[in-house]
C-alpha atoms as a PDB file:
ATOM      1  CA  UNK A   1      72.364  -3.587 104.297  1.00  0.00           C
ATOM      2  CA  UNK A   2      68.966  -4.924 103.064  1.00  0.00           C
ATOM      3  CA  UNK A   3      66.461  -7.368 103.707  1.00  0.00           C
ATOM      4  CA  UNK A   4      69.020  -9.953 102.602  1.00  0.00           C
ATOM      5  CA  UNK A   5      70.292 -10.085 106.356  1.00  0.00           C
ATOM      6  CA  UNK A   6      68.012 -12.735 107.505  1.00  0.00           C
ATOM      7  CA  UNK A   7      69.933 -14.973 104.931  1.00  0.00           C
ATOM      8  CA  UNK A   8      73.138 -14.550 105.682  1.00  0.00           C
ATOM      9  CA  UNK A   9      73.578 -17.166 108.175  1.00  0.00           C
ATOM     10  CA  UNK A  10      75.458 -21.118 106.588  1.00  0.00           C
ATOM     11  CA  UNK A  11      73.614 -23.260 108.182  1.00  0.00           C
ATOM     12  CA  UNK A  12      74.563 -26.879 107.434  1.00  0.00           C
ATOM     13  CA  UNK A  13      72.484 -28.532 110.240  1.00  0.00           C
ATOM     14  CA  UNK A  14      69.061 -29.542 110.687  1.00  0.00           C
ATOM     15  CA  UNK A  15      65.417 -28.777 112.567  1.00  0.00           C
ATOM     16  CA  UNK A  16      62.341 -30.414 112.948  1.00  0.00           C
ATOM     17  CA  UNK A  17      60.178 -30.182 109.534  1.00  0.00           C
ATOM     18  CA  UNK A  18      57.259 -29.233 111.841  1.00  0.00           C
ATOM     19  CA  UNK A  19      59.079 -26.257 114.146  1.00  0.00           C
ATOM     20  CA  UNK A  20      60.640 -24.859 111.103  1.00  0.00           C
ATOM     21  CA  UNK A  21      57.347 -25.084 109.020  1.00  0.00           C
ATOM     22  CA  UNK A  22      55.100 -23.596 111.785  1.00  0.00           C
ATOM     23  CA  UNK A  23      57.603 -20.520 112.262  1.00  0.00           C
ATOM     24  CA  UNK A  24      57.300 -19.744 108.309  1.00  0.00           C
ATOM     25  CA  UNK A  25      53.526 -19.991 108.278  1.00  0.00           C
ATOM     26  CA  UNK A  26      52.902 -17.732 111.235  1.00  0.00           C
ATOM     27  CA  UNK A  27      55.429 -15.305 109.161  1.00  0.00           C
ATOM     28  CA  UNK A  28      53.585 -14.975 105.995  1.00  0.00           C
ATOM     29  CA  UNK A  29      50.570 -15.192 107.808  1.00  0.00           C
ATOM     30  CA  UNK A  30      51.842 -11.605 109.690  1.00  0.00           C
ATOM     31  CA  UNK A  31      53.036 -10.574 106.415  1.00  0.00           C
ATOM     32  CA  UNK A  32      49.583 -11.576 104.478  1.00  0.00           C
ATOM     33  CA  UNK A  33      47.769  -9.615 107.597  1.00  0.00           C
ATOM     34  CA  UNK A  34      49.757  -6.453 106.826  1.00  0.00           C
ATOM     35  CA  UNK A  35      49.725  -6.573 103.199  1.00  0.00           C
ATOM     36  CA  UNK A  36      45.788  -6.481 103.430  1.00  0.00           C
ATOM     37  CA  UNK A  37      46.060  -3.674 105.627  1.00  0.00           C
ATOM     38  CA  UNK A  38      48.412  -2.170 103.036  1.00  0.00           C
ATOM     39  CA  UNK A  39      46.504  -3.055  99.744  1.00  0.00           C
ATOM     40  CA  UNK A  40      43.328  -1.359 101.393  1.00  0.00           C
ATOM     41  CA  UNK A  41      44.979   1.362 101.690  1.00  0.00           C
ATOM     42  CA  UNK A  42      46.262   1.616  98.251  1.00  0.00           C
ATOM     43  CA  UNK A  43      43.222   0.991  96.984  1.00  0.00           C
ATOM     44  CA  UNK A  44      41.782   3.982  99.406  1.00  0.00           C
ATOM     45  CA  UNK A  45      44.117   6.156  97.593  1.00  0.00           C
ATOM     46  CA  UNK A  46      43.008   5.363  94.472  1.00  0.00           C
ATOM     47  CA  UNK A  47      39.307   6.284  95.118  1.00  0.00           C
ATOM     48  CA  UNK A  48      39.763  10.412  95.433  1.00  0.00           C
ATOM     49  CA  UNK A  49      41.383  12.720  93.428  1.00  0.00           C
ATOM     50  CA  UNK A  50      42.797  14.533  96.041  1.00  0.00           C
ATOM     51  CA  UNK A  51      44.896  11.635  97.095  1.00  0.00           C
ATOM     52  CA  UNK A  52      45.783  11.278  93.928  1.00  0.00           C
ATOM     53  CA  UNK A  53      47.051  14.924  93.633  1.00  0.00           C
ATOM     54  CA  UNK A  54      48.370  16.061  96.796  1.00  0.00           C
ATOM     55  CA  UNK A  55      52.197  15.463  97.735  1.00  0.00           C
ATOM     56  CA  UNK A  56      51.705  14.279 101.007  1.00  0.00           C
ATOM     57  CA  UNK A  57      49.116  11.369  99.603  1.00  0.00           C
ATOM     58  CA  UNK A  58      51.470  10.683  96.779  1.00  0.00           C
ATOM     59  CA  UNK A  59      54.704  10.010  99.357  1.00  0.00           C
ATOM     60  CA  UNK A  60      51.943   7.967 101.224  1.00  0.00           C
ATOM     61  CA  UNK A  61      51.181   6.140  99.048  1.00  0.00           C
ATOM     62  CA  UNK A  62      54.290   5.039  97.474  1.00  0.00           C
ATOM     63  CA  UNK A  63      55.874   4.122 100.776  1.00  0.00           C
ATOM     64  CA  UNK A  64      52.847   1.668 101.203  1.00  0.00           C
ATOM     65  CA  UNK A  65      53.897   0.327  97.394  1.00  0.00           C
ATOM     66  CA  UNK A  66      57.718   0.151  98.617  1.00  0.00           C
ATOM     67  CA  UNK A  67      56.771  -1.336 101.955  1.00  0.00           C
ATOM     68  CA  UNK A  68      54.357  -3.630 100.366  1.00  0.00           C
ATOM     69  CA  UNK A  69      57.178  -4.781  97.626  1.00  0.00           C
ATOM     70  CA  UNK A  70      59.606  -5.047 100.668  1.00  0.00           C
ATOM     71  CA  UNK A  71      57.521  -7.393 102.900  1.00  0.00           C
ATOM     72  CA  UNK A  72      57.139  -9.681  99.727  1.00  0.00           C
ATOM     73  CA  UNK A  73      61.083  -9.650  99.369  1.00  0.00           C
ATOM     74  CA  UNK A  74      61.684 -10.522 103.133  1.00  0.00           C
ATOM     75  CA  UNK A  75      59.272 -13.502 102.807  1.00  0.00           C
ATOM     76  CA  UNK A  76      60.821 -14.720  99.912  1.00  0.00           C
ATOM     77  CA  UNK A  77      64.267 -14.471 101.463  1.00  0.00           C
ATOM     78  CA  UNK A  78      63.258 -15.586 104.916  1.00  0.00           C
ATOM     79  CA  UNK A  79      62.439 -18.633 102.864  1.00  0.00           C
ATOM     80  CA  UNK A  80      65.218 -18.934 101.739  1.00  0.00           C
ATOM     81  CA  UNK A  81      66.963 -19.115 104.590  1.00  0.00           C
ATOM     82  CA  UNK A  82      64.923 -21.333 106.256  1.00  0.00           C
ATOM     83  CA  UNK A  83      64.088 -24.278 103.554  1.00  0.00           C
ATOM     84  CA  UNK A  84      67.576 -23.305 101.968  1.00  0.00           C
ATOM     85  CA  UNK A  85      66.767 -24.288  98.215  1.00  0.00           C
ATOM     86  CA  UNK A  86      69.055 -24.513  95.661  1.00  0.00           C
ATOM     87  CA  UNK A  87      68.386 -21.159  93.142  1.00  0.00           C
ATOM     88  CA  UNK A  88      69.740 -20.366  89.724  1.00  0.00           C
ATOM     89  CA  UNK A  89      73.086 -17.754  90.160  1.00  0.00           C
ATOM     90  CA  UNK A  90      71.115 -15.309  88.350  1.00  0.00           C
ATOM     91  CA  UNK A  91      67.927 -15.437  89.896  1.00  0.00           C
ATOM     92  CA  UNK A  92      69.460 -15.088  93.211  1.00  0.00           C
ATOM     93  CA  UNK A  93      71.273 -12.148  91.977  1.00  0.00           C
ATOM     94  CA  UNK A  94      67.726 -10.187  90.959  1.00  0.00           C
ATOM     95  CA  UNK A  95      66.245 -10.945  94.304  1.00  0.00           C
ATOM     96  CA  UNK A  96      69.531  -9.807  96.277  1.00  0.00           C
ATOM     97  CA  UNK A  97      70.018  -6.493  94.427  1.00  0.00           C
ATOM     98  CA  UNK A  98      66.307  -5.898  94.276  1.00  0.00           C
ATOM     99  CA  UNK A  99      65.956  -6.024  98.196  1.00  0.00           C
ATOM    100  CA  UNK A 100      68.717  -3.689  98.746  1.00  0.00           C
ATOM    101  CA  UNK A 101      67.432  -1.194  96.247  1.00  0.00           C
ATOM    102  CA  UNK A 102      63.779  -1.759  97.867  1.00  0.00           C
ATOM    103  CA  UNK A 103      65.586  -1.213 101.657  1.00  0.00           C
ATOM    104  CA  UNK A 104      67.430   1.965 100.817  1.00  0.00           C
ATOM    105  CA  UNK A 105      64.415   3.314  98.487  1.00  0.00           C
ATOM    106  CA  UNK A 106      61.964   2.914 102.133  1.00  0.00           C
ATOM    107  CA  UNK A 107      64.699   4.597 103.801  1.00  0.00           C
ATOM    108  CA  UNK A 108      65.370   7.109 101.757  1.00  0.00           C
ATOM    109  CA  UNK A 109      61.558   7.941 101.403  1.00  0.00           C
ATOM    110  CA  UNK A 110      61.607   8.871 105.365  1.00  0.00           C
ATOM    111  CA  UNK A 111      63.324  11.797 104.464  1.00  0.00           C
ATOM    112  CA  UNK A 112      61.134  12.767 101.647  1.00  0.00           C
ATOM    113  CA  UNK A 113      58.069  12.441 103.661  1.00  0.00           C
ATOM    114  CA  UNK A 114      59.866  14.483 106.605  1.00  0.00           C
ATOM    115  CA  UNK A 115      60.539  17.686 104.207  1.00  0.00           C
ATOM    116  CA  UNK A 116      57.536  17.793 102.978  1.00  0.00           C
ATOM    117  CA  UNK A 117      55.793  18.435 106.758  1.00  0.00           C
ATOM    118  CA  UNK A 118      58.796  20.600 106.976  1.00  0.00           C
ATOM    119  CA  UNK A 119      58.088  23.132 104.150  1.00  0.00           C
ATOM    120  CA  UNK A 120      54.434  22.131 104.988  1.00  0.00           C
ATOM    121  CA  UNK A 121      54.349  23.583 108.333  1.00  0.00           C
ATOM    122  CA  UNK A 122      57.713  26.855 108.264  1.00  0.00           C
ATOM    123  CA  UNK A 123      56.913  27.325 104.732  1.00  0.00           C
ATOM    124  CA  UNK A 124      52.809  27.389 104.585  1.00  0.00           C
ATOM    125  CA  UNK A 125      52.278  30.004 101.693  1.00  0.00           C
ATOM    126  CA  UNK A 126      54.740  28.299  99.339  1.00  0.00           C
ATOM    127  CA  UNK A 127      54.033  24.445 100.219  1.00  0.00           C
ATOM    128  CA  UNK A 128      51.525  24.441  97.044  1.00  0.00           C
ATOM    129  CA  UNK A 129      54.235  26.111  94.729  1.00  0.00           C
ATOM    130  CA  UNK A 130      57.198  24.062  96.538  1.00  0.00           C
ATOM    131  CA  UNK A 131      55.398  20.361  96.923  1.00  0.00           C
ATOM    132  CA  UNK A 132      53.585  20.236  93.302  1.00  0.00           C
ATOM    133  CA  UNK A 133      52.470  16.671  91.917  1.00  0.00           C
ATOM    134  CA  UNK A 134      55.467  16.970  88.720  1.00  0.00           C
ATOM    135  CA  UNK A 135      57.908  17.770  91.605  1.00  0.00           C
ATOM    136  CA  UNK A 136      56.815  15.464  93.683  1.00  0.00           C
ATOM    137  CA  UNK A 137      56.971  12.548  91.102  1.00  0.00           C
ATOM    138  CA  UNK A 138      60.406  14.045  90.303  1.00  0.00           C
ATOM    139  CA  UNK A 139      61.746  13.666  93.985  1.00  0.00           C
ATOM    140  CA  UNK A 140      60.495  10.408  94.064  1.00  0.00           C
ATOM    141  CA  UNK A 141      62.480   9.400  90.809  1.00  0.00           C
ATOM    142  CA  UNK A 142      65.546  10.830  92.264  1.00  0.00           C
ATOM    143  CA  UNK A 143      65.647   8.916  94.769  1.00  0.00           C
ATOM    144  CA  UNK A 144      64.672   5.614  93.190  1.00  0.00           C
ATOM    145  CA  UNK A 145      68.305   6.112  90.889  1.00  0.00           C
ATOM    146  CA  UNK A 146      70.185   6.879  93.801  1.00  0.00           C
ATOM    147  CA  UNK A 147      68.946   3.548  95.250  1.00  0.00           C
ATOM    148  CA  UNK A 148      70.374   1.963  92.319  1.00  0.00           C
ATOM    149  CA  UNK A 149      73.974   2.952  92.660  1.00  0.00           C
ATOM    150  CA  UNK A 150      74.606   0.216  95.428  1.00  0.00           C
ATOM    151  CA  UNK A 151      72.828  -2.279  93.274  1.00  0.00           C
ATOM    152  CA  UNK A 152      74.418  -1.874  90.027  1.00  0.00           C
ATOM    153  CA  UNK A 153      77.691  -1.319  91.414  1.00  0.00           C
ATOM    154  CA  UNK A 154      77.669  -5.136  92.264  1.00  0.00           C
ATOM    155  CA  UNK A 155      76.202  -6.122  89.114  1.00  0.00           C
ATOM    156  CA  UNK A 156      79.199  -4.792  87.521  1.00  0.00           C
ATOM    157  CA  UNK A 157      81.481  -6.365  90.437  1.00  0.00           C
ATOM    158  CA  UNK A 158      79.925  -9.402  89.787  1.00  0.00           C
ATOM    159  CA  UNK A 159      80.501  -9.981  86.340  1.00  0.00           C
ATOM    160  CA  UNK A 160      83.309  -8.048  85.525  1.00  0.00           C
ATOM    161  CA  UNK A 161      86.034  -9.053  88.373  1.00  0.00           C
ATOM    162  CA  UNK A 162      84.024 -11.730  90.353  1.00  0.00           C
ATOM    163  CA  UNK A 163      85.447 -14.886  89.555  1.00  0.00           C
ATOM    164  CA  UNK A 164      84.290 -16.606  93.029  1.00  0.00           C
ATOM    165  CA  UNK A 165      80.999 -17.957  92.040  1.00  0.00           C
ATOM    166  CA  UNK A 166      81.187 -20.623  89.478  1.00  0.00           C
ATOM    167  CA  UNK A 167      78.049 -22.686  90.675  1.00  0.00           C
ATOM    168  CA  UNK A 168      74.953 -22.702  87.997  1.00  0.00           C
ATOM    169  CA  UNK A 169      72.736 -22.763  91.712  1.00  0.00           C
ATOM    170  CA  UNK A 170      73.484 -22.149  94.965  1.00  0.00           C
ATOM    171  CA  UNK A 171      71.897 -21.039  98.071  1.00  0.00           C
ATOM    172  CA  UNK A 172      70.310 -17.378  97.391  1.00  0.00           C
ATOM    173  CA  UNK A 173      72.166 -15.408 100.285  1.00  0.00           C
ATOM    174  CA  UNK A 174      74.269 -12.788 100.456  1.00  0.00           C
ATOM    175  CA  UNK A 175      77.520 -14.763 101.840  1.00  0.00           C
ATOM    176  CA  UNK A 176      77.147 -17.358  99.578  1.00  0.00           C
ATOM    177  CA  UNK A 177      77.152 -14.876  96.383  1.00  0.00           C
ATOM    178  CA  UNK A 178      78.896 -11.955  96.943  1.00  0.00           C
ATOM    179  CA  UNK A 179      81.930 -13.425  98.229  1.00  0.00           C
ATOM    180  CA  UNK A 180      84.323 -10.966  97.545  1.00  0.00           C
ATOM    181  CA  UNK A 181      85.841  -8.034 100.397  1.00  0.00           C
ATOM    182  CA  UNK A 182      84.679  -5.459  98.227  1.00  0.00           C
ATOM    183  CA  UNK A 183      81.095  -6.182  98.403  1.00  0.00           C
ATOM    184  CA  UNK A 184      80.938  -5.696 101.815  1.00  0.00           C
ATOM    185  CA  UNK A 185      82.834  -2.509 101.745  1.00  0.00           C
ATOM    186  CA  UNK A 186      80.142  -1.564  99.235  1.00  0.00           C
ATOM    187  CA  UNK A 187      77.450  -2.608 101.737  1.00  0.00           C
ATOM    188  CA  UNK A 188      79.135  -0.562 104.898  1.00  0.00           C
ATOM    189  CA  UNK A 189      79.745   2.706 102.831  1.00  0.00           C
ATOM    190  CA  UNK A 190      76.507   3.342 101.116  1.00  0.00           C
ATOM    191  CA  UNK A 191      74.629   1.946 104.802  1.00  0.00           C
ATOM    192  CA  UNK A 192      76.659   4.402 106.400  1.00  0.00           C
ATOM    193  CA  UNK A 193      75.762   7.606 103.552  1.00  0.00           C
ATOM    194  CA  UNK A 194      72.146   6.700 103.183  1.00  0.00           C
ATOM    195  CA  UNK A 195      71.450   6.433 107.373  1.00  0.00           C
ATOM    196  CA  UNK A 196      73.904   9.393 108.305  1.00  0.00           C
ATOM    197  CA  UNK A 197      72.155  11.906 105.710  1.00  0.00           C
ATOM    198  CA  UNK A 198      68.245  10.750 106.554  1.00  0.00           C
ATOM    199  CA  UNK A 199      69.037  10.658 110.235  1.00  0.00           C
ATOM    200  CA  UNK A 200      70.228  15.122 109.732  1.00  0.00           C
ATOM    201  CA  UNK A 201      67.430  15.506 107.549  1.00  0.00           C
ATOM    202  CA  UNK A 202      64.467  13.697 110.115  1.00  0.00           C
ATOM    203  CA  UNK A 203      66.636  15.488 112.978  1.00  0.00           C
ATOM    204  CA  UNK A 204      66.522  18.758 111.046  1.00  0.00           C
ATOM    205  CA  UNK A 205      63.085  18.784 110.609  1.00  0.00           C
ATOM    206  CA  UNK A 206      61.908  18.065 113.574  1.00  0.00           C
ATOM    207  CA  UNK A 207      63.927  20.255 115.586  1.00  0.00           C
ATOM    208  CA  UNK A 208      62.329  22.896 113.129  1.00  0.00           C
ATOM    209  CA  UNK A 209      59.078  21.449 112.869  1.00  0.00           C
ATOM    210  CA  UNK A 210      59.402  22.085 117.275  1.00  0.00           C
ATOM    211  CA  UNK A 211      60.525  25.000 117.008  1.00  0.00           C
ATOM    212  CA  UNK A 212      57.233  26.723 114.946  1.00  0.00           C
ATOM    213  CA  UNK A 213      55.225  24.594 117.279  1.00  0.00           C
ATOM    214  CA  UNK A 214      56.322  26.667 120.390  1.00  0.00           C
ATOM    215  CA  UNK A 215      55.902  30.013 118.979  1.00  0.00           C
ATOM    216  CA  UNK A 216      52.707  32.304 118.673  1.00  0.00           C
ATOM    217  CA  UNK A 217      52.314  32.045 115.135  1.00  0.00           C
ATOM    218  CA  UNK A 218      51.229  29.640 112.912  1.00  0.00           C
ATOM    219  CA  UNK A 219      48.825  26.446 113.014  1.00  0.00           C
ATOM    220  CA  UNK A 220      50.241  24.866 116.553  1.00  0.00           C
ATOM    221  CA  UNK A 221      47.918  22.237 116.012  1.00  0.00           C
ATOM    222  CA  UNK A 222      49.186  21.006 113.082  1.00  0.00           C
ATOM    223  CA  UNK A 223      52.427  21.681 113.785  1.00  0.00           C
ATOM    224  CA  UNK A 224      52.036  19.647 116.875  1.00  0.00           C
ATOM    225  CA  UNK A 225      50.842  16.798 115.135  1.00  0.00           C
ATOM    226  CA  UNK A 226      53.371  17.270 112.304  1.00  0.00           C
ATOM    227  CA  UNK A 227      56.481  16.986 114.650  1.00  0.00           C
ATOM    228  CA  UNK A 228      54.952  13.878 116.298  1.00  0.00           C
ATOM    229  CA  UNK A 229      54.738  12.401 112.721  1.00  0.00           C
ATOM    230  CA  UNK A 230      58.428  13.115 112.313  1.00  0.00           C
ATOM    231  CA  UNK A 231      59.403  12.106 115.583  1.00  0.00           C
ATOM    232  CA  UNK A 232      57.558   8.489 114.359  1.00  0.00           C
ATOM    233  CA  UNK A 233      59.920   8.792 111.005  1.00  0.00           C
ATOM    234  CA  UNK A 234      63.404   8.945 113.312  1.00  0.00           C
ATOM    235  CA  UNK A 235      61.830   5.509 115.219  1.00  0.00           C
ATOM    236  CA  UNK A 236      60.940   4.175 112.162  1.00  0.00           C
ATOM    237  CA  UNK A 237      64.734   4.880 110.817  1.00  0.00           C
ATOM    238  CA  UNK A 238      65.686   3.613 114.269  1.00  0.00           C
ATOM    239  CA  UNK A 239      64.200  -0.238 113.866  1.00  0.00           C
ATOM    240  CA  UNK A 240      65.591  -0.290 110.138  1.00  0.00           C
ATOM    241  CA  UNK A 241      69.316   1.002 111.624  1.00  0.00           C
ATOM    242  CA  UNK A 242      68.972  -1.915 113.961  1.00  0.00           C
ATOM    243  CA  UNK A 243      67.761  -4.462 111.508  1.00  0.00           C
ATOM    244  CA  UNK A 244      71.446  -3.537 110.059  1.00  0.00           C
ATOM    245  CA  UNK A 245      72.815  -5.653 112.825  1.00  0.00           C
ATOM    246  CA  UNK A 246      70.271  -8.843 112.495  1.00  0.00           C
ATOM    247  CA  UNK A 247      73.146 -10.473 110.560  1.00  0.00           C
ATOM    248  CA  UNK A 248      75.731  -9.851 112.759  1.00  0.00           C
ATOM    249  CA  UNK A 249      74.010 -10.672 115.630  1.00  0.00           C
ATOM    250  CA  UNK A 250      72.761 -14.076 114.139  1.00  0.00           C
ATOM    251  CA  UNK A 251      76.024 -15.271 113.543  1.00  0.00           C
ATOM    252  CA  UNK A 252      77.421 -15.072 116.842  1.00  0.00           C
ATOM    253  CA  UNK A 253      74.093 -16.738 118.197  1.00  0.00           C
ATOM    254  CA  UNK A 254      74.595 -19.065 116.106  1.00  0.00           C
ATOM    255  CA  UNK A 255      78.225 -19.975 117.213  1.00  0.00           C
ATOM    256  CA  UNK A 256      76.783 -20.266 120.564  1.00  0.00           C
ATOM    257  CA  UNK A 257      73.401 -22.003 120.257  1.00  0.00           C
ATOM    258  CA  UNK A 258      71.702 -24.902 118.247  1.00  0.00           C
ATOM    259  CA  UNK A 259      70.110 -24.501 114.822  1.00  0.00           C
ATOM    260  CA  UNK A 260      66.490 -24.717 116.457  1.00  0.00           C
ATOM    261  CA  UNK A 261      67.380 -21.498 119.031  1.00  0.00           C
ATOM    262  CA  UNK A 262      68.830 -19.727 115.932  1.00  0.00           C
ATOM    263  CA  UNK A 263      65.628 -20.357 113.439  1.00  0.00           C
ATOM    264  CA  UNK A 264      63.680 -18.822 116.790  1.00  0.00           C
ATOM    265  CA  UNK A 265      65.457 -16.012 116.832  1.00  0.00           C
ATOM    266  CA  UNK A 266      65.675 -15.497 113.431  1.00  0.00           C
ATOM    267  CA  UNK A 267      61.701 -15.426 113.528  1.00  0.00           C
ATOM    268  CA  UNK A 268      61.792 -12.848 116.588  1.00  0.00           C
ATOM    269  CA  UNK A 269      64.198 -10.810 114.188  1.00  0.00           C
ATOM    270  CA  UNK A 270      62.449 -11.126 110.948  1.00  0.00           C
ATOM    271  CA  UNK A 271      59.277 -10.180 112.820  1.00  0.00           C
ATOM    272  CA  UNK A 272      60.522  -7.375 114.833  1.00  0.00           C
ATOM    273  CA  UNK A 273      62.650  -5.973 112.570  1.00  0.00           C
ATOM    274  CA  UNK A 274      62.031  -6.502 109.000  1.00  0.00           C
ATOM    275  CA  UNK A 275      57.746  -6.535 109.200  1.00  0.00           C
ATOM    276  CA  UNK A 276      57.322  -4.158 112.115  1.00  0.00           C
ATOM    277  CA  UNK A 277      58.827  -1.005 110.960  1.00  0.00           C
ATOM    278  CA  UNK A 278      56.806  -1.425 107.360  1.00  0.00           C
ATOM    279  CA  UNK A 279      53.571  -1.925 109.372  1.00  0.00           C
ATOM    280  CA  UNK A 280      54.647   1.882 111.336  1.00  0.00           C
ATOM    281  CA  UNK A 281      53.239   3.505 107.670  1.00  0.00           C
ATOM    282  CA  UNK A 282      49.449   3.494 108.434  1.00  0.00           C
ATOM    283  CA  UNK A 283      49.851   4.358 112.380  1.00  0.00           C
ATOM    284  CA  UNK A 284      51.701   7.304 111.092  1.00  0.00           C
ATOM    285  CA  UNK A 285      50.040   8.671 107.455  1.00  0.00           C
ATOM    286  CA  UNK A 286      46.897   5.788 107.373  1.00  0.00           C
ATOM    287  CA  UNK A 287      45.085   6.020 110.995  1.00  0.00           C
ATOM    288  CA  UNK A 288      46.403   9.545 112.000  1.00  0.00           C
ATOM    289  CA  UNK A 289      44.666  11.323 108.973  1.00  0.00           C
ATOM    290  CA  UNK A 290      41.163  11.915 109.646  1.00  0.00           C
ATOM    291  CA  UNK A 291      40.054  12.040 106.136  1.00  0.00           C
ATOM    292  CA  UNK A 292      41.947   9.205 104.681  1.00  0.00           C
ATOM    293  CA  UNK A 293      40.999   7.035 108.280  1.00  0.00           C
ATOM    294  CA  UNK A 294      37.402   7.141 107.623  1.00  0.00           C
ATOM    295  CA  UNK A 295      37.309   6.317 104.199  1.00  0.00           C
ATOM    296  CA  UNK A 296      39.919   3.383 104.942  1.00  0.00           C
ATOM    297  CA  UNK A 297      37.733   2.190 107.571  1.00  0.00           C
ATOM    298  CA  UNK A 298      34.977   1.698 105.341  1.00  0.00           C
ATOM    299  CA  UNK A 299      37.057  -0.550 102.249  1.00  0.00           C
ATOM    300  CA  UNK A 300      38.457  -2.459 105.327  1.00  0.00           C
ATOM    301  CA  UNK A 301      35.450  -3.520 106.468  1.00  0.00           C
ATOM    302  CA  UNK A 302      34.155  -4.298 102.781  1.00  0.00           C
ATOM    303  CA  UNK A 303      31.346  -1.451 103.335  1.00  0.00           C
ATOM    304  CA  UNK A 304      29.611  -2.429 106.205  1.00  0.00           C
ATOM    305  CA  UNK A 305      30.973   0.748 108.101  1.00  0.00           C
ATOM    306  CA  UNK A 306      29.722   4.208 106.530  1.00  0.00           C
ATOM    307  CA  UNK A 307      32.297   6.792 106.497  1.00  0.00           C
ATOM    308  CA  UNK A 308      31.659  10.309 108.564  1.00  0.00           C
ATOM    309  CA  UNK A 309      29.726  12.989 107.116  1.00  0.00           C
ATOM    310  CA  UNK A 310      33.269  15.439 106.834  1.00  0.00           C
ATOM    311  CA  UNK A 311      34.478  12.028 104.532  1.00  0.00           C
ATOM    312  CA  UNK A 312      31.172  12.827 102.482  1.00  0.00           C
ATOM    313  CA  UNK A 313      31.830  16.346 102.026  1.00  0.00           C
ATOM    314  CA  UNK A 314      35.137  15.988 100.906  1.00  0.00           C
ATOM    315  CA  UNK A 315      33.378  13.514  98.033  1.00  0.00           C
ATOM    316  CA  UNK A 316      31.332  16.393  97.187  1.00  0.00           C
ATOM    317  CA  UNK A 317      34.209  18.873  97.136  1.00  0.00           C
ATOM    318  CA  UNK A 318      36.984  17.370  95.448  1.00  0.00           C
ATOM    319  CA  UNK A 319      36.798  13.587  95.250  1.00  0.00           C
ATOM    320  CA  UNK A 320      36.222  11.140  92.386  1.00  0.00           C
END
């Protein structure tokens, strides 16, 4: 499942002009609030070299890239559901297989981020020989071509033994496309691989993460605030499991309500669950890190706020 779910509803009927345009400008205004926040931040990371170097940064920072690329995609298909334009076959096709890639590469990242606090916090000596910047960039690539199978499997599908879609344009959505039974058993089976294995791995960690934290030894402090990090992971998994069932859940609304209730509560779900759990990245890694918080807080506010004096001596140690 991807992004794609708040397009999967055929709806043939109609709404005001002025109910349905107010509901998409207050969501890309919430989108073009959070993708400040998130460009900031990016732009944050760019100004040190220790961001720049250090795995934890580097996982920080390209979950604010994939979250950043995924709130564009969910605006773009929320359109599309909404205004329901006609799109070129092909074009559709980019934007559908894109936002499932983008979805499973964000959730797939989770668990990245969560094994690296892991061998951060039970494996302290060896976290600088385990979590080095080549091996970091290499886990990153990994995942990125495992997010791929799901994608290119239906490019294949769809031009190899997909004879359902003849139309030059159609509506972009995922019903109206990928028409075939197959597709959807795609969908289910790779959901259900990707959200089973990060869901042991989050689990995992933070039941070890826990367990250092309650023993005598080791930083409890940071182990403390390590398993609370996790523990913001397995909710963040949690609200992009249950943006699985937006689909579903819209098309039995929709059986039982008018077109006007169902664009509301496609808002409530597109807002909820497709923006909120990409907006959970700087409460966890942005606002909780006291020298990446300071420095943030001074781009955000264009300079007008000086950051702290431990900010400054990090400059003077290792920053550029």
């Amino acid at each position: 499942m991807s992004n794609s779910t708040v397009t999967n509803l055929n709806i043939t009927q109609t709404i005001s002009p002025m109910d349905r345009d107010l509901k998409t400008i207050l969501s890309v205004s919430s989108c073009v609030i959070f993708l400040y926040v998130n460009g900031v931040m990016i732009f944050t990371l760019r100004k040190k070299t220790v961001f720049q170097e250090t795995s934890r940064y580097i996982l920080f920072g390209h979950m604010l890239w994939v979250d950043t690329l995924n709130l564009v995609m969910s605006v773009v298909l929320f359109a599309c559901a909404v205004f329901r334009p006609f799109v070129m076959k092909i074009v559709c096709l980019i934007l559908l297989v894109a936002a499932t890639a983008l979805y499973q590469v964000s959730t797939l990242n989770l668990a990245l981020m969560s094994l690296e606090r892991y061998v951060a916090i039970c494996f302290p000596l060896r976290h600088a020989e385990i979590t080095t910047y080549g091996r970091t960039n290499m886990a990153i690539s990994v995942i990125w071509m495992i997010s791929w199978i799901q994608s290119l499997s239906e490019i294949v599908i769809f031009y190899s033994i997909d004879t359902t879609n003849i139309a030059v344009n159609l509506f972009c959505s995922r019903t109206t496309l990928f028409r075939l039974q197959i597709y959807k058993n795609l969908d289910v089976a790779f959901t259900c691989v990707y959200f089973v294995s990060v869901c042991f791995i989050i689990i995992f960690t933070y039941a070890s993460i826990a367990a250092v934290a309650k023993t005598a030894s080791g930083d409890k402090a940071s182990a403390k605030k390590a398993t609370k990090t996790v523990l913001l992971h397995l909710i963040q998994l949690g609200l992009c499991a249950a943006s699985i069932l937006v689909g579903v859940i819209q098309e039995v609304i929709y059986v039982f309500t008018s077109y006007a209730t169902t664009i509301s509560l496609m808002f409530f779900f597109f807002v909820v669950f497709m923006i909120f759990p990409r907006c959970l990245s700087p409460l966890i890694y942005g606002l909780r890190d006291q020298a990446f918080s300071s420095l943030f807080k001074y781009y955000f506010a264009f300079g007008l706020k000086k950051p702290s004096k431990c900010n400054a001596q990090m400059h003077l140690g290792g920053g550029s």
